[in-house]
PDB file of N, CA and C in Angstrom:
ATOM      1  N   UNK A   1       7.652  25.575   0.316  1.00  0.00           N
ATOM      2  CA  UNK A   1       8.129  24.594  -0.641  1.00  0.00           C
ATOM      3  C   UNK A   1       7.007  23.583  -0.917  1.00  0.00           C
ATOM      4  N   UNK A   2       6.694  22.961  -2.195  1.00  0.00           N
ATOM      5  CA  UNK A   2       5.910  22.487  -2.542  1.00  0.00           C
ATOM      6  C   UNK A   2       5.781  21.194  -2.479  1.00  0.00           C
ATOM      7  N   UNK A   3       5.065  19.991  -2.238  1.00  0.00           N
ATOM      8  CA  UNK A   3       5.220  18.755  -1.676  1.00  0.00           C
ATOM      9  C   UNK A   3       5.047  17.566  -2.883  1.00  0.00           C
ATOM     10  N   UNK A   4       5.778  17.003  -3.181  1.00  0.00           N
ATOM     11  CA  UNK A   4       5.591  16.235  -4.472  1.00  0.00           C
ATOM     12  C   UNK A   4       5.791  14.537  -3.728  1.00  0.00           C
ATOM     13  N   UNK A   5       5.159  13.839  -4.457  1.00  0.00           N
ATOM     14  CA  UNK A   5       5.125  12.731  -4.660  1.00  0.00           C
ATOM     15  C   UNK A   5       6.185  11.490  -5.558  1.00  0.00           C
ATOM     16  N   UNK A   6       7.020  11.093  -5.076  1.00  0.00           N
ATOM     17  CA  UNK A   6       8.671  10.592  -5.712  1.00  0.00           C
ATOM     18  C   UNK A   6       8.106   9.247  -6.295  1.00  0.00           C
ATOM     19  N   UNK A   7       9.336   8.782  -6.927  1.00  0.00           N
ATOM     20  CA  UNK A   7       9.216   7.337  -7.424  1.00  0.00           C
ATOM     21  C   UNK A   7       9.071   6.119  -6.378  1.00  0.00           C
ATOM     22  N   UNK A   8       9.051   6.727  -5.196  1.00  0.00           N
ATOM     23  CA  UNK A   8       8.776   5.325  -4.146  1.00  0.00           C
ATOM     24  C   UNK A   8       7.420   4.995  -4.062  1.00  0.00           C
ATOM     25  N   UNK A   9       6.690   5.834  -4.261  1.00  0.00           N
ATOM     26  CA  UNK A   9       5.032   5.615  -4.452  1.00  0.00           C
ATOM     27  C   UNK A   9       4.658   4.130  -4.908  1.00  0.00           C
ATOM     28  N   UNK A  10       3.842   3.667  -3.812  1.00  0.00           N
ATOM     29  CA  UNK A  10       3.136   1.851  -4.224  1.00  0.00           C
ATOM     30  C   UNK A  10       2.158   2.227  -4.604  1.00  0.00           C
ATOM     31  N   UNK A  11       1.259   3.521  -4.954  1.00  0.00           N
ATOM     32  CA  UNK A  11       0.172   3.506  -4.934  1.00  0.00           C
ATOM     33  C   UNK A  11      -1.346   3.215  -4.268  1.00  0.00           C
ATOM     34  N   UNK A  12      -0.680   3.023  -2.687  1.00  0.00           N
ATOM     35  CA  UNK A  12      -1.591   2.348  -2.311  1.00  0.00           C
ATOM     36  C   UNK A  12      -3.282   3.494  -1.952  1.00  0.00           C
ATOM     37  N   UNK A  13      -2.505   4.902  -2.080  1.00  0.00           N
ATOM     38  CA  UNK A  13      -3.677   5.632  -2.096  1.00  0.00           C
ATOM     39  C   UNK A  13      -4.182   6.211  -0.491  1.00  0.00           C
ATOM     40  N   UNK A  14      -3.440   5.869   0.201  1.00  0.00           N
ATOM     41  CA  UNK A  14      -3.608   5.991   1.769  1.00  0.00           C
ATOM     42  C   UNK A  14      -3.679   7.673   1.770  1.00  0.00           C
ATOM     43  N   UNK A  15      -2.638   8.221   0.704  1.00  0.00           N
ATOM     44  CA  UNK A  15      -2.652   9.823   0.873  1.00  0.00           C
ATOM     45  C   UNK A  15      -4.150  10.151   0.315  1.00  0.00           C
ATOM     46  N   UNK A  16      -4.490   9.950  -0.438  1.00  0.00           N
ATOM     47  CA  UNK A  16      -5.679  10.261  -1.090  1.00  0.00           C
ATOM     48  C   UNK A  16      -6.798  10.373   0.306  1.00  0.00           C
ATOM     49  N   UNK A  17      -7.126   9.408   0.936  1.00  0.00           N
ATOM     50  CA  UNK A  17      -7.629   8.994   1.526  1.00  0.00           C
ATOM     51  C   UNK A  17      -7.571   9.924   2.909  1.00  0.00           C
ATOM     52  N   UNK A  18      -6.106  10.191   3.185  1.00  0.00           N
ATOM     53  CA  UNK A  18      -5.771  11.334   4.478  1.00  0.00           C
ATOM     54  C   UNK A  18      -6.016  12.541   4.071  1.00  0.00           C
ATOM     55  N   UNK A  19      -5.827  13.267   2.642  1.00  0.00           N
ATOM     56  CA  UNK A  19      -5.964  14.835   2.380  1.00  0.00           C
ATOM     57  C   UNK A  19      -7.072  15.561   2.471  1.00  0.00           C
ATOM     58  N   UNK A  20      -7.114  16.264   3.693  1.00  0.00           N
ATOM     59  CA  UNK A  20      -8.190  17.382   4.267  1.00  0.00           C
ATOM     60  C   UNK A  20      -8.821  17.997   2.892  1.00  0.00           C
ATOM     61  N   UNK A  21      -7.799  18.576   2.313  1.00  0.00           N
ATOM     62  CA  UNK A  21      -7.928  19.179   0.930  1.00  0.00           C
ATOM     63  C   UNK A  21      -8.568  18.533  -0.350  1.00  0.00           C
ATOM     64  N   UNK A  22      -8.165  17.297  -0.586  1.00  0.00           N
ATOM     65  CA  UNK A  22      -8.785  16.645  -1.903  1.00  0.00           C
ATOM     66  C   UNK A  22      -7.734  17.023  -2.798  1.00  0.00           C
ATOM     67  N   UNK A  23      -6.892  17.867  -2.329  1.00  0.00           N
ATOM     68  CA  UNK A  23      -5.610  18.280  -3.106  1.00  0.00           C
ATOM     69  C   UNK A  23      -4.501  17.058  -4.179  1.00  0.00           C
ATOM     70  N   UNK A  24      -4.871  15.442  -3.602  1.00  0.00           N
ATOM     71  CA  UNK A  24      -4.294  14.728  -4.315  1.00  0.00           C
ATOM     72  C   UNK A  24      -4.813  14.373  -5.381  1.00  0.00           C
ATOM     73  N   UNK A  25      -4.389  13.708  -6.687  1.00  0.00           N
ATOM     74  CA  UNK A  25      -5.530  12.918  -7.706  1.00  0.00           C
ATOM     75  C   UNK A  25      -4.743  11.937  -8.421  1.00  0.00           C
ATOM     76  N   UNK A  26      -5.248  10.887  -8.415  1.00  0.00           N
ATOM     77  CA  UNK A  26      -4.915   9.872  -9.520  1.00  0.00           C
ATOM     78  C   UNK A  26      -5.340   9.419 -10.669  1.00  0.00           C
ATOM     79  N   UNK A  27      -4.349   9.467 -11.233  1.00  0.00           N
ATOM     80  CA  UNK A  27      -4.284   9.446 -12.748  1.00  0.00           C
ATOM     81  C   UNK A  27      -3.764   7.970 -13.433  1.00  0.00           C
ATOM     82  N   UNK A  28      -4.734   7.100 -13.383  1.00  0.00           N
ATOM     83  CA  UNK A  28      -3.888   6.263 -13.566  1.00  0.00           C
ATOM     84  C   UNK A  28      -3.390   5.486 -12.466  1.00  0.00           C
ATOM     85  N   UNK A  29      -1.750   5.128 -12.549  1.00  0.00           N
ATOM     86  CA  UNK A  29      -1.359   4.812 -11.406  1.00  0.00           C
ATOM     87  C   UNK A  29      -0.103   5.779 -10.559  1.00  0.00           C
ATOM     88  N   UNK A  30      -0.437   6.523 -11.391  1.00  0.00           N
ATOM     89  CA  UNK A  30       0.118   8.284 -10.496  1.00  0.00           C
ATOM     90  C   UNK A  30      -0.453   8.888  -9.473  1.00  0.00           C
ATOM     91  N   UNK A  31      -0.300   9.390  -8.710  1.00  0.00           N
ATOM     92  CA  UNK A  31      -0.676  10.081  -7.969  1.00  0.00           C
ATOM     93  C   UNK A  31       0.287  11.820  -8.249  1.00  0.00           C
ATOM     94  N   UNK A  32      -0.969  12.395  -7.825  1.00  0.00           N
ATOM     95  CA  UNK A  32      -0.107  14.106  -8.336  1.00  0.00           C
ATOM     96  C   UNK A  32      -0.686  14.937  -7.025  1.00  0.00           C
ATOM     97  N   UNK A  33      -0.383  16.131  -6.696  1.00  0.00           N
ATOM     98  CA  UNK A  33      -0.901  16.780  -5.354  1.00  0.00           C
ATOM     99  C   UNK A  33      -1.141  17.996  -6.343  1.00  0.00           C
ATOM    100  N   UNK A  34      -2.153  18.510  -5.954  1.00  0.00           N
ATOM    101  CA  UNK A  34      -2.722  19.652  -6.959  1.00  0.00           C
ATOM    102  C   UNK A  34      -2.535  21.108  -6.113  1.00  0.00           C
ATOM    103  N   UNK A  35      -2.316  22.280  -6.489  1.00  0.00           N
ATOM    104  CA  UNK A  35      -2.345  23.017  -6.243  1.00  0.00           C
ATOM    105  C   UNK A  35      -3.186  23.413  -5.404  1.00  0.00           C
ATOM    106  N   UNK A  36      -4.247  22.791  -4.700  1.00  0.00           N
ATOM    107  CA  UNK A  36      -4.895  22.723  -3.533  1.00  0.00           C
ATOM    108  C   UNK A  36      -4.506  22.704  -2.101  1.00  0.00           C
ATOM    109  N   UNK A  37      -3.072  22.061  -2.394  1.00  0.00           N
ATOM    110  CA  UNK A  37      -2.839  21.781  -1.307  1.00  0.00           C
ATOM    111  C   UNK A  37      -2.241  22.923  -0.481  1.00  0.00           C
ATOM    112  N   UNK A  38      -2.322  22.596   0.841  1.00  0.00           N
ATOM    113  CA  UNK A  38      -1.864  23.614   1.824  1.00  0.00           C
ATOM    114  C   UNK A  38      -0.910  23.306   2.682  1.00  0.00           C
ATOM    115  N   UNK A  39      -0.450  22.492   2.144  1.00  0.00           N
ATOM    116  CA  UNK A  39       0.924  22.139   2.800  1.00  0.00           C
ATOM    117  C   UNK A  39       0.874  21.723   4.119  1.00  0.00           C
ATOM    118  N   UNK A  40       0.027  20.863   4.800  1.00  0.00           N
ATOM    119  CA  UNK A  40      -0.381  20.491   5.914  1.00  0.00           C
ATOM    120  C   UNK A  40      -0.072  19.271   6.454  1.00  0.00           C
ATOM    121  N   UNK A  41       0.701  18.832   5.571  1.00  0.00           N
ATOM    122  CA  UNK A  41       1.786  17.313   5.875  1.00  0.00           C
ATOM    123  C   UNK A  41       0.975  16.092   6.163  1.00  0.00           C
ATOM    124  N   UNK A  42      -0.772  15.940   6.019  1.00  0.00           N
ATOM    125  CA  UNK A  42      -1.489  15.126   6.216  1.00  0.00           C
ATOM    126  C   UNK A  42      -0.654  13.606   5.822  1.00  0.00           C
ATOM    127  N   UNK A  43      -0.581  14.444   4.467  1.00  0.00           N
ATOM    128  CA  UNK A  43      -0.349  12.609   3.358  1.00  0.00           C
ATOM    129  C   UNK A  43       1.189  12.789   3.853  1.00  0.00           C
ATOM    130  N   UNK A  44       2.071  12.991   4.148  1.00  0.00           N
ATOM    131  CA  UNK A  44       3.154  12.462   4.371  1.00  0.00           C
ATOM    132  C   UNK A  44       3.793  12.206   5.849  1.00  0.00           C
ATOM    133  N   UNK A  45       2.713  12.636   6.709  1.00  0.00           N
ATOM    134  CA  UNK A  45       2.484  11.895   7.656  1.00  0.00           C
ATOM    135  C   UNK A  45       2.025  10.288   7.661  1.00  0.00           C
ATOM    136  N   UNK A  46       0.716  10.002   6.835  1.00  0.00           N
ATOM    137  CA  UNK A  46       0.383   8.922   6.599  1.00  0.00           C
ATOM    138  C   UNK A  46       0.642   7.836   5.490  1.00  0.00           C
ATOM    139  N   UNK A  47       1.770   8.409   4.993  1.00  0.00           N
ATOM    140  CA  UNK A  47       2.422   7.360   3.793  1.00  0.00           C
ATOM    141  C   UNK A  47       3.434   6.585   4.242  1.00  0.00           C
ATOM    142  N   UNK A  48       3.244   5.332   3.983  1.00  0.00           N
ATOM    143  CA  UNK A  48       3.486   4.265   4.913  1.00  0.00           C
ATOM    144  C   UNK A  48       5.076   4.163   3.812  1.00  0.00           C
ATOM    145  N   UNK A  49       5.106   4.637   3.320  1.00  0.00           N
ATOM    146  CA  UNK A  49       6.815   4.737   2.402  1.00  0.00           C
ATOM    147  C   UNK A  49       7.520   5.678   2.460  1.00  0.00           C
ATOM    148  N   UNK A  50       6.936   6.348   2.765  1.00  0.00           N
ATOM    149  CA  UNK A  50       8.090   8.344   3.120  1.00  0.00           C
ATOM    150  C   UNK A  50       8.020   8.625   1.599  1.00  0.00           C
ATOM    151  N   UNK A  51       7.431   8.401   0.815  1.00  0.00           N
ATOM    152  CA  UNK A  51       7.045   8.840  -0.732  1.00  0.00           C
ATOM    153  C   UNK A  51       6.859  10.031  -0.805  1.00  0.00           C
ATOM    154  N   UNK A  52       6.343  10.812   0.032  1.00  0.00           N
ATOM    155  CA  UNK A  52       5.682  12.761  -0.006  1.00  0.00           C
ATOM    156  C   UNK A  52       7.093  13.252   0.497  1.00  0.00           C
ATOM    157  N   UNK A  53       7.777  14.173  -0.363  1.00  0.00           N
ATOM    158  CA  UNK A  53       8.741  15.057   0.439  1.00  0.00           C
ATOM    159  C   UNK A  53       8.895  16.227  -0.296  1.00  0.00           C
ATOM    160  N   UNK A  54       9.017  17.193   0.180  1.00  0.00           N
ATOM    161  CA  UNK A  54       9.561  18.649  -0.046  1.00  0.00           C
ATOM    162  C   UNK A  54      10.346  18.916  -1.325  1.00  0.00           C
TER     163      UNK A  54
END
């Protein structure tokens, strides 16, 4: 299952910052997880909002 990024997002970018992959990108003040990712729960381990979920 694929890991998306919800409306609780502050943006603070902490996922960006944790992804092994580079799999995240911001756009703006979006954040999107790119098909890079490997599903390795980095950024939603380290999102200080529970914003990353399944």
């Amino acid at each position: 299952m694929a890991l998306k990024i919800n409306e609780e997002c502050i943006g603070c970018g902490t996922c960006v910052d944790t992804c092994p992959m580079g799999a995240i990108v911001e756009s703006g003040d979006i954040y999107t997880i790119t098909d890079e990712c490997t599903e390795c729960r980095a950024c939603v381990d380290s999102c200080p909002v529970n914003a990353i979920v399944d």
